[in-house]
C-alpha atoms as a PDB file:
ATOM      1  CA  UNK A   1      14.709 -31.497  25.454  1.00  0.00           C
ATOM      2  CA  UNK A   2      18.719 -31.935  24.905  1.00  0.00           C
ATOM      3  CA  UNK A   3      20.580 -34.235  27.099  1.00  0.00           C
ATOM      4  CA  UNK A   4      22.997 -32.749  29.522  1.00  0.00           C
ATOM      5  CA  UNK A   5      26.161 -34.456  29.820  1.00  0.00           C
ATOM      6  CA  UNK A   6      28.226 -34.508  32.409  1.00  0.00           C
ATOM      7  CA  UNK A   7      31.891 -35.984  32.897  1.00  0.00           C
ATOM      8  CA  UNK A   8      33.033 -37.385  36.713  1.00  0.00           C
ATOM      9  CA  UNK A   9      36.466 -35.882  38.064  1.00  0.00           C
ATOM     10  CA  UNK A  10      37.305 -38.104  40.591  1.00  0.00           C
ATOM     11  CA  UNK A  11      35.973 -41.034  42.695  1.00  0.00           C
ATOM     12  CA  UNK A  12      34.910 -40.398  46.379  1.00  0.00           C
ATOM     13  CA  UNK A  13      36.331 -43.410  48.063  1.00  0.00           C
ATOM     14  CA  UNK A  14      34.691 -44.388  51.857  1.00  0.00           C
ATOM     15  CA  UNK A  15      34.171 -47.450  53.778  1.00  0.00           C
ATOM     16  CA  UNK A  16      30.717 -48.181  52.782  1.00  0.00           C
ATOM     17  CA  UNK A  17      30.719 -50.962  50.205  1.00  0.00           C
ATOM     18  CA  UNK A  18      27.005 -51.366  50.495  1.00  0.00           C
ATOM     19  CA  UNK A  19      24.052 -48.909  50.305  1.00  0.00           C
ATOM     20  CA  UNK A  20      22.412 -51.081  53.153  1.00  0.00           C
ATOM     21  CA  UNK A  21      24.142 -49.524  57.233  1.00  0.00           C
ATOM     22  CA  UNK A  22      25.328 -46.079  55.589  1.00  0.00           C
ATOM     23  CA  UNK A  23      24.286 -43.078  57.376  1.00  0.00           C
ATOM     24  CA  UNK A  24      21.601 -41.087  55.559  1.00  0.00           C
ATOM     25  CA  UNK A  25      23.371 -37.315  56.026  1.00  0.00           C
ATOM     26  CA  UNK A  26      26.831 -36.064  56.771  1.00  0.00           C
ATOM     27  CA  UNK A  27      25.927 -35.525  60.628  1.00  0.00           C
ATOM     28  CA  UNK A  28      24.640 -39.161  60.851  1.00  0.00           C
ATOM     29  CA  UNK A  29      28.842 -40.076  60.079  1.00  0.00           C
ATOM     30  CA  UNK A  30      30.404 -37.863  62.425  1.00  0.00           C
ATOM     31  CA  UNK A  31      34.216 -39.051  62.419  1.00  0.00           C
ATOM     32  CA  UNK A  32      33.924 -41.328  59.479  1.00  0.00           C
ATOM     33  CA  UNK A  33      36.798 -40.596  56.817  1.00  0.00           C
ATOM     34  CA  UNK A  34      37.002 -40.814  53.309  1.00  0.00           C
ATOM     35  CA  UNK A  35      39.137 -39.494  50.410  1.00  0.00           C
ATOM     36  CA  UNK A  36      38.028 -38.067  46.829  1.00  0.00           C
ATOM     37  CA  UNK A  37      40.883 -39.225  43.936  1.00  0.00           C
ATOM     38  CA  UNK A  38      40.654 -36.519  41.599  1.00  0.00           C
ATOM     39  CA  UNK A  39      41.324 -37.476  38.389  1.00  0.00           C
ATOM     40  CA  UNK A  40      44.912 -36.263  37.849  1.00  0.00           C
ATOM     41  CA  UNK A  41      43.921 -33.733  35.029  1.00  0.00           C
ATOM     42  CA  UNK A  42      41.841 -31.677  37.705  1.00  0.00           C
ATOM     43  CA  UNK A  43      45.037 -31.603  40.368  1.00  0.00           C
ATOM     44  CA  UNK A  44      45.698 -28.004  39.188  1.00  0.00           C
ATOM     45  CA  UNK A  45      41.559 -27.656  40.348  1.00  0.00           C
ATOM     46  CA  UNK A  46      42.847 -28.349  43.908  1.00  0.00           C
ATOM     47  CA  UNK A  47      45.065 -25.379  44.253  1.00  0.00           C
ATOM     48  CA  UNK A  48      44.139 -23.221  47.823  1.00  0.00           C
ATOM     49  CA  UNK A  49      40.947 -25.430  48.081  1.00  0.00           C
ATOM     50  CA  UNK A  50      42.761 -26.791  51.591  1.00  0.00           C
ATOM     51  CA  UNK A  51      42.201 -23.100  52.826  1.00  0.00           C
ATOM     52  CA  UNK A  52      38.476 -23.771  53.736  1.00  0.00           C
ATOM     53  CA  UNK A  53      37.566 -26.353  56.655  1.00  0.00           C
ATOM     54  CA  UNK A  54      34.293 -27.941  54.309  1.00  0.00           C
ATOM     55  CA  UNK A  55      33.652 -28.525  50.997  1.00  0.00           C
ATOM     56  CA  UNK A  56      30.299 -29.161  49.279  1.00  0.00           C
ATOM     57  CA  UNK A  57      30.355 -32.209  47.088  1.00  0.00           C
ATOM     58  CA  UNK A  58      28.341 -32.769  44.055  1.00  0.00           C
ATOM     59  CA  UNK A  59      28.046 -36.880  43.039  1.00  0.00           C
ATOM     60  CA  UNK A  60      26.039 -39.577  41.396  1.00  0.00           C
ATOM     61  CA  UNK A  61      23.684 -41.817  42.610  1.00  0.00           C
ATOM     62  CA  UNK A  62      25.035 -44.564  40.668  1.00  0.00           C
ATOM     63  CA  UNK A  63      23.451 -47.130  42.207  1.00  0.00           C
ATOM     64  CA  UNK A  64      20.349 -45.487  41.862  1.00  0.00           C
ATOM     65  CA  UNK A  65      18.844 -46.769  38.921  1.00  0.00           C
ATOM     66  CA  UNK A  66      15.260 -45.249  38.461  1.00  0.00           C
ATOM     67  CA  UNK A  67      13.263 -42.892  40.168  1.00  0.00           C
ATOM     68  CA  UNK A  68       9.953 -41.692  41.759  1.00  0.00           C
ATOM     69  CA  UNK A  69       8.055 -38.818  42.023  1.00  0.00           C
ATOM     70  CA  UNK A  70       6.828 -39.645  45.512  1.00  0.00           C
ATOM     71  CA  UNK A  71       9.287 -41.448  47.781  1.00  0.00           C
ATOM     72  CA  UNK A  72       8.272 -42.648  51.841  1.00  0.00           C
ATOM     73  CA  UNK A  73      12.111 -41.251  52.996  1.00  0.00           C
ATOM     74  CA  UNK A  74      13.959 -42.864  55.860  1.00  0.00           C
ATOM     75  CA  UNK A  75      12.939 -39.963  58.450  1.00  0.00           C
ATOM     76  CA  UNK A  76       9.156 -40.433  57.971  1.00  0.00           C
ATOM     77  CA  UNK A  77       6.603 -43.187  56.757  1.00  0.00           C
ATOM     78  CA  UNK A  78       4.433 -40.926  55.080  1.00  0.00           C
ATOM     79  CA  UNK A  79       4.907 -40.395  50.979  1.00  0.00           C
ATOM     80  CA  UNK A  80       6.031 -36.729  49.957  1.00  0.00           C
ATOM     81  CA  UNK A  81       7.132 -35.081  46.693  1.00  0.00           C
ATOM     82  CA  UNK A  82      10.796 -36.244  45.918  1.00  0.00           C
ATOM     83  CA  UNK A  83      11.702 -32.368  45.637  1.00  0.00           C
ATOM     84  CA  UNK A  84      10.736 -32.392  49.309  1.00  0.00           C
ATOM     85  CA  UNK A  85      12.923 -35.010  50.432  1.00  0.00           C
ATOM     86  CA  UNK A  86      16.773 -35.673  49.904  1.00  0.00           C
ATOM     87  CA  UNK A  87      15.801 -39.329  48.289  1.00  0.00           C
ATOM     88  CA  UNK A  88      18.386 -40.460  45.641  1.00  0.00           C
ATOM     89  CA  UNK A  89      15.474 -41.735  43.488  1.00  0.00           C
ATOM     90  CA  UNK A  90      15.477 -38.490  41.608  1.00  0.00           C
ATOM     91  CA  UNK A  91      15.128 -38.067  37.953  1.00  0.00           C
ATOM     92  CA  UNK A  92      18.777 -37.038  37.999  1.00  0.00           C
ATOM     93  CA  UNK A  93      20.468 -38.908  40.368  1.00  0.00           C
ATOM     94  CA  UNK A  94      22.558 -36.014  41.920  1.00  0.00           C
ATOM     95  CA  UNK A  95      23.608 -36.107  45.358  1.00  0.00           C
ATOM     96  CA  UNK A  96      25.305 -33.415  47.868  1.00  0.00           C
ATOM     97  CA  UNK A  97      26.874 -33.378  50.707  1.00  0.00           C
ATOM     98  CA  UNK A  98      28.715 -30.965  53.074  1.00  0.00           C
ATOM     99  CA  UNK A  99      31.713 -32.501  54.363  1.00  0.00           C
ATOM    100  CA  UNK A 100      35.176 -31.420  56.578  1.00  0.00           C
ATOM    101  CA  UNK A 101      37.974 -31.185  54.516  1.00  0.00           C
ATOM    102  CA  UNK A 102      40.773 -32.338  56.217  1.00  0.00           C
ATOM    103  CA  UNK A 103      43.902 -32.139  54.039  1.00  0.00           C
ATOM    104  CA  UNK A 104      45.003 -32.108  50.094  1.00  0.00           C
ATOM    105  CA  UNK A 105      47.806 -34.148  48.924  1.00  0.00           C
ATOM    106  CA  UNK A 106      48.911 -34.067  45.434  1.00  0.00           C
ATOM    107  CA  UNK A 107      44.772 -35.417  43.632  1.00  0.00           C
ATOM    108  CA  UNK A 108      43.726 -36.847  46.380  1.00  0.00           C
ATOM    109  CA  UNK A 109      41.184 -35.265  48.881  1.00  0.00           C
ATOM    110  CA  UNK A 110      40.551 -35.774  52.755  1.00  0.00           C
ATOM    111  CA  UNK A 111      37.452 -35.640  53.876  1.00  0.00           C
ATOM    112  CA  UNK A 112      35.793 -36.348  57.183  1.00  0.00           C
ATOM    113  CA  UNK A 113      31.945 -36.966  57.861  1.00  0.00           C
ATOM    114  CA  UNK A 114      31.352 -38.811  54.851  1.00  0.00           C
ATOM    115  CA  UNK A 115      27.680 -40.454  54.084  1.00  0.00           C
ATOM    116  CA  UNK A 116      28.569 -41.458  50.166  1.00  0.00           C
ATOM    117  CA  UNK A 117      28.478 -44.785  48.866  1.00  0.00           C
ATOM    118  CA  UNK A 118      32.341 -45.957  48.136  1.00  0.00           C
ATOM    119  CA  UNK A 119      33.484 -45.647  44.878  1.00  0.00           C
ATOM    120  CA  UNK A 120      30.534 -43.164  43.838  1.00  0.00           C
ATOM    121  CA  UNK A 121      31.364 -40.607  40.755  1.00  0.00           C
ATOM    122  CA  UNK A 122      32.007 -36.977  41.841  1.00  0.00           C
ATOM    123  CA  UNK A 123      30.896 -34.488  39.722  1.00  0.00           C
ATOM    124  CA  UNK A 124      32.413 -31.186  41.543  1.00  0.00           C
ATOM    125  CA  UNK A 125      33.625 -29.527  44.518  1.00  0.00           C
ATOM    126  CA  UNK A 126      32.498 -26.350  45.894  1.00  0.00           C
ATOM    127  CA  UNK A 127      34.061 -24.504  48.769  1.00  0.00           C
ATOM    128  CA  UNK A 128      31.863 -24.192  51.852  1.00  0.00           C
ATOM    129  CA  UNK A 129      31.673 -20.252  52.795  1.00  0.00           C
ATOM    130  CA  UNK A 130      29.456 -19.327  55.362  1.00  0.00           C
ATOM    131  CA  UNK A 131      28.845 -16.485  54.370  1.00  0.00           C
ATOM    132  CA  UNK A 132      27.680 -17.398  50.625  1.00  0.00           C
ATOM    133  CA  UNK A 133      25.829 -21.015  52.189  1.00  0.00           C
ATOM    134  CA  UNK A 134      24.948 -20.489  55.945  1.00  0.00           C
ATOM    135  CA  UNK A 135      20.990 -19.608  56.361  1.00  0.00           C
ATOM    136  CA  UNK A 136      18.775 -19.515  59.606  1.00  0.00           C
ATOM    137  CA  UNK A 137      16.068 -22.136  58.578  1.00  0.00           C
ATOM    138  CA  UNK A 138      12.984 -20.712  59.458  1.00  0.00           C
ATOM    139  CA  UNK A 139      10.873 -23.815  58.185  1.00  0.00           C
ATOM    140  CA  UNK A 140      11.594 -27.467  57.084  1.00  0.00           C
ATOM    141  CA  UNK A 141       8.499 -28.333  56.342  1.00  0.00           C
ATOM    142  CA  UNK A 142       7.208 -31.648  56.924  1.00  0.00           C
ATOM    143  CA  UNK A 143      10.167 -32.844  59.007  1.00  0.00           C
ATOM    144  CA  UNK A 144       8.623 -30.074  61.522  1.00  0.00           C
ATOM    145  CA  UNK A 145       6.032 -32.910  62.133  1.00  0.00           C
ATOM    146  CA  UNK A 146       8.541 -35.631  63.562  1.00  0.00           C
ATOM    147  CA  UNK A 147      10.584 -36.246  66.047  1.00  0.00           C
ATOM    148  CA  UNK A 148      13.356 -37.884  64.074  1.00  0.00           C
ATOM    149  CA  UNK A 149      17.378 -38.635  64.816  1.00  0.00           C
ATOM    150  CA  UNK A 150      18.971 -38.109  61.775  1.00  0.00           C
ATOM    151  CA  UNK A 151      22.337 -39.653  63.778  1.00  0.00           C
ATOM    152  CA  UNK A 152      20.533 -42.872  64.350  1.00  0.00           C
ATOM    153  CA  UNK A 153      18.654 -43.554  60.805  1.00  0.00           C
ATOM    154  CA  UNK A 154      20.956 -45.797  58.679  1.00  0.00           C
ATOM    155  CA  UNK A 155      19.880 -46.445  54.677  1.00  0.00           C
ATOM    156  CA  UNK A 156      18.596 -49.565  53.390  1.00  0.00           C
ATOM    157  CA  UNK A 157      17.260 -51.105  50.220  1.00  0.00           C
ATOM    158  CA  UNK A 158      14.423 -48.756  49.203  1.00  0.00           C
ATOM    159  CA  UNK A 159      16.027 -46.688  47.256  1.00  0.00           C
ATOM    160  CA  UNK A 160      18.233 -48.979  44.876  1.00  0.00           C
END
C-alpha cells in the first residue's frame, strides 16, 4: 500500500496547552475561542469563507502517537471498535471538528467552540452547509445505552 502524504496549512491555535482538562467535542467548549494561522500561501484559500457561520476542520492528532483498534472512550467504560468512537488513537490520527467561525482577517481564522489541542496541524477547512451536512440521527449506537454529558466530560491521558 502507498503512503499518503499530506502537507498542514495552518496551525489551529487555542488555550489548551495540555491534552489533560480539554473538552472532548465542540459543544463541551461552548464560548471558548481560538484562531487557525493559515499559512500565508493559502490566504487566497480564505476568500468568501467568512460568508458561512461554521466551518468543519480537518487536523492531526499530533500528540497521538499510536493507536488501537479497540479504545474504552471518555463517554463509556466499556471497549468498542475505534471506528465506533471519535478516539484520536486511530491508525491515522485525523481529527474533526465543527466549529463557529467568527471572523477572517488577512490568514488568520476566528473560531469559537474550539476542543483542539493548541498548536495542532490543520489539514483543511470545509464550509459547514446545512443543507450538504445536517442529518436527523436516527441511531448512535452504543451511546443510546448511556446517559452521558458530553458538556461535562473533559480528556485525560488515555489517549496520548
Amino acid at each position: 500500500m502507498n503512503d499518503i502524504i499530506f502537507k498542514k496549512i495552518g496551525i489551529i491555535h487555542t488555550p489548551y496547552d495540555t491534552i489533560e482538562g480539554m473538552p472532548i467535542q465542540p459543544s463541551g467548549a461552548i464560548g471558548v475561542r481560538g484562531t487557525i494561522e493559515l499559512l500565508p500561501d493559502y490566504t487566497e484559500a480564505l476568500v468568501d469563507l467568512d460568508g458561512f457561520s461554521h466551518i468543519i476542520l480537518l487536523y492531526h492528532f499530533h500528540k497521538s502517537l499510536t493507536f488501537s483498534l479497540s479504545v474504552v472512550p471518555f463517554l463509556d467504560d466499556k471497549a468498542h471498535g475505534v471506528f465506533a468512537t471519535r478516539a484520536p488513537k486511530r491508525p491515522n490520527q485525523i481529527g474533526l471538528s465543527i466549529v463557529e467561525l467568527e471572523r477572517v482577517e488577512d490568514n488568520i481564522v476566528h473560531i469559537i467552540n474550539v476542543d483542539i489541542l493548541d498548536n495542532t496541524p490543520l489539514l483543511d477547512i470545509k464550509p459547514y452547509v446545512k443543507e450538504f451536512d445536517y442529518y436527523e440521527p436516527s441511531r448512535s449506537g452504543w451511546l443510546e445505552r448511556g446517559s452521558y454529558s458530553v458538556n461535562s466530560r473533559r480528556s485525560d491521558e488515555r489517549f496520548k
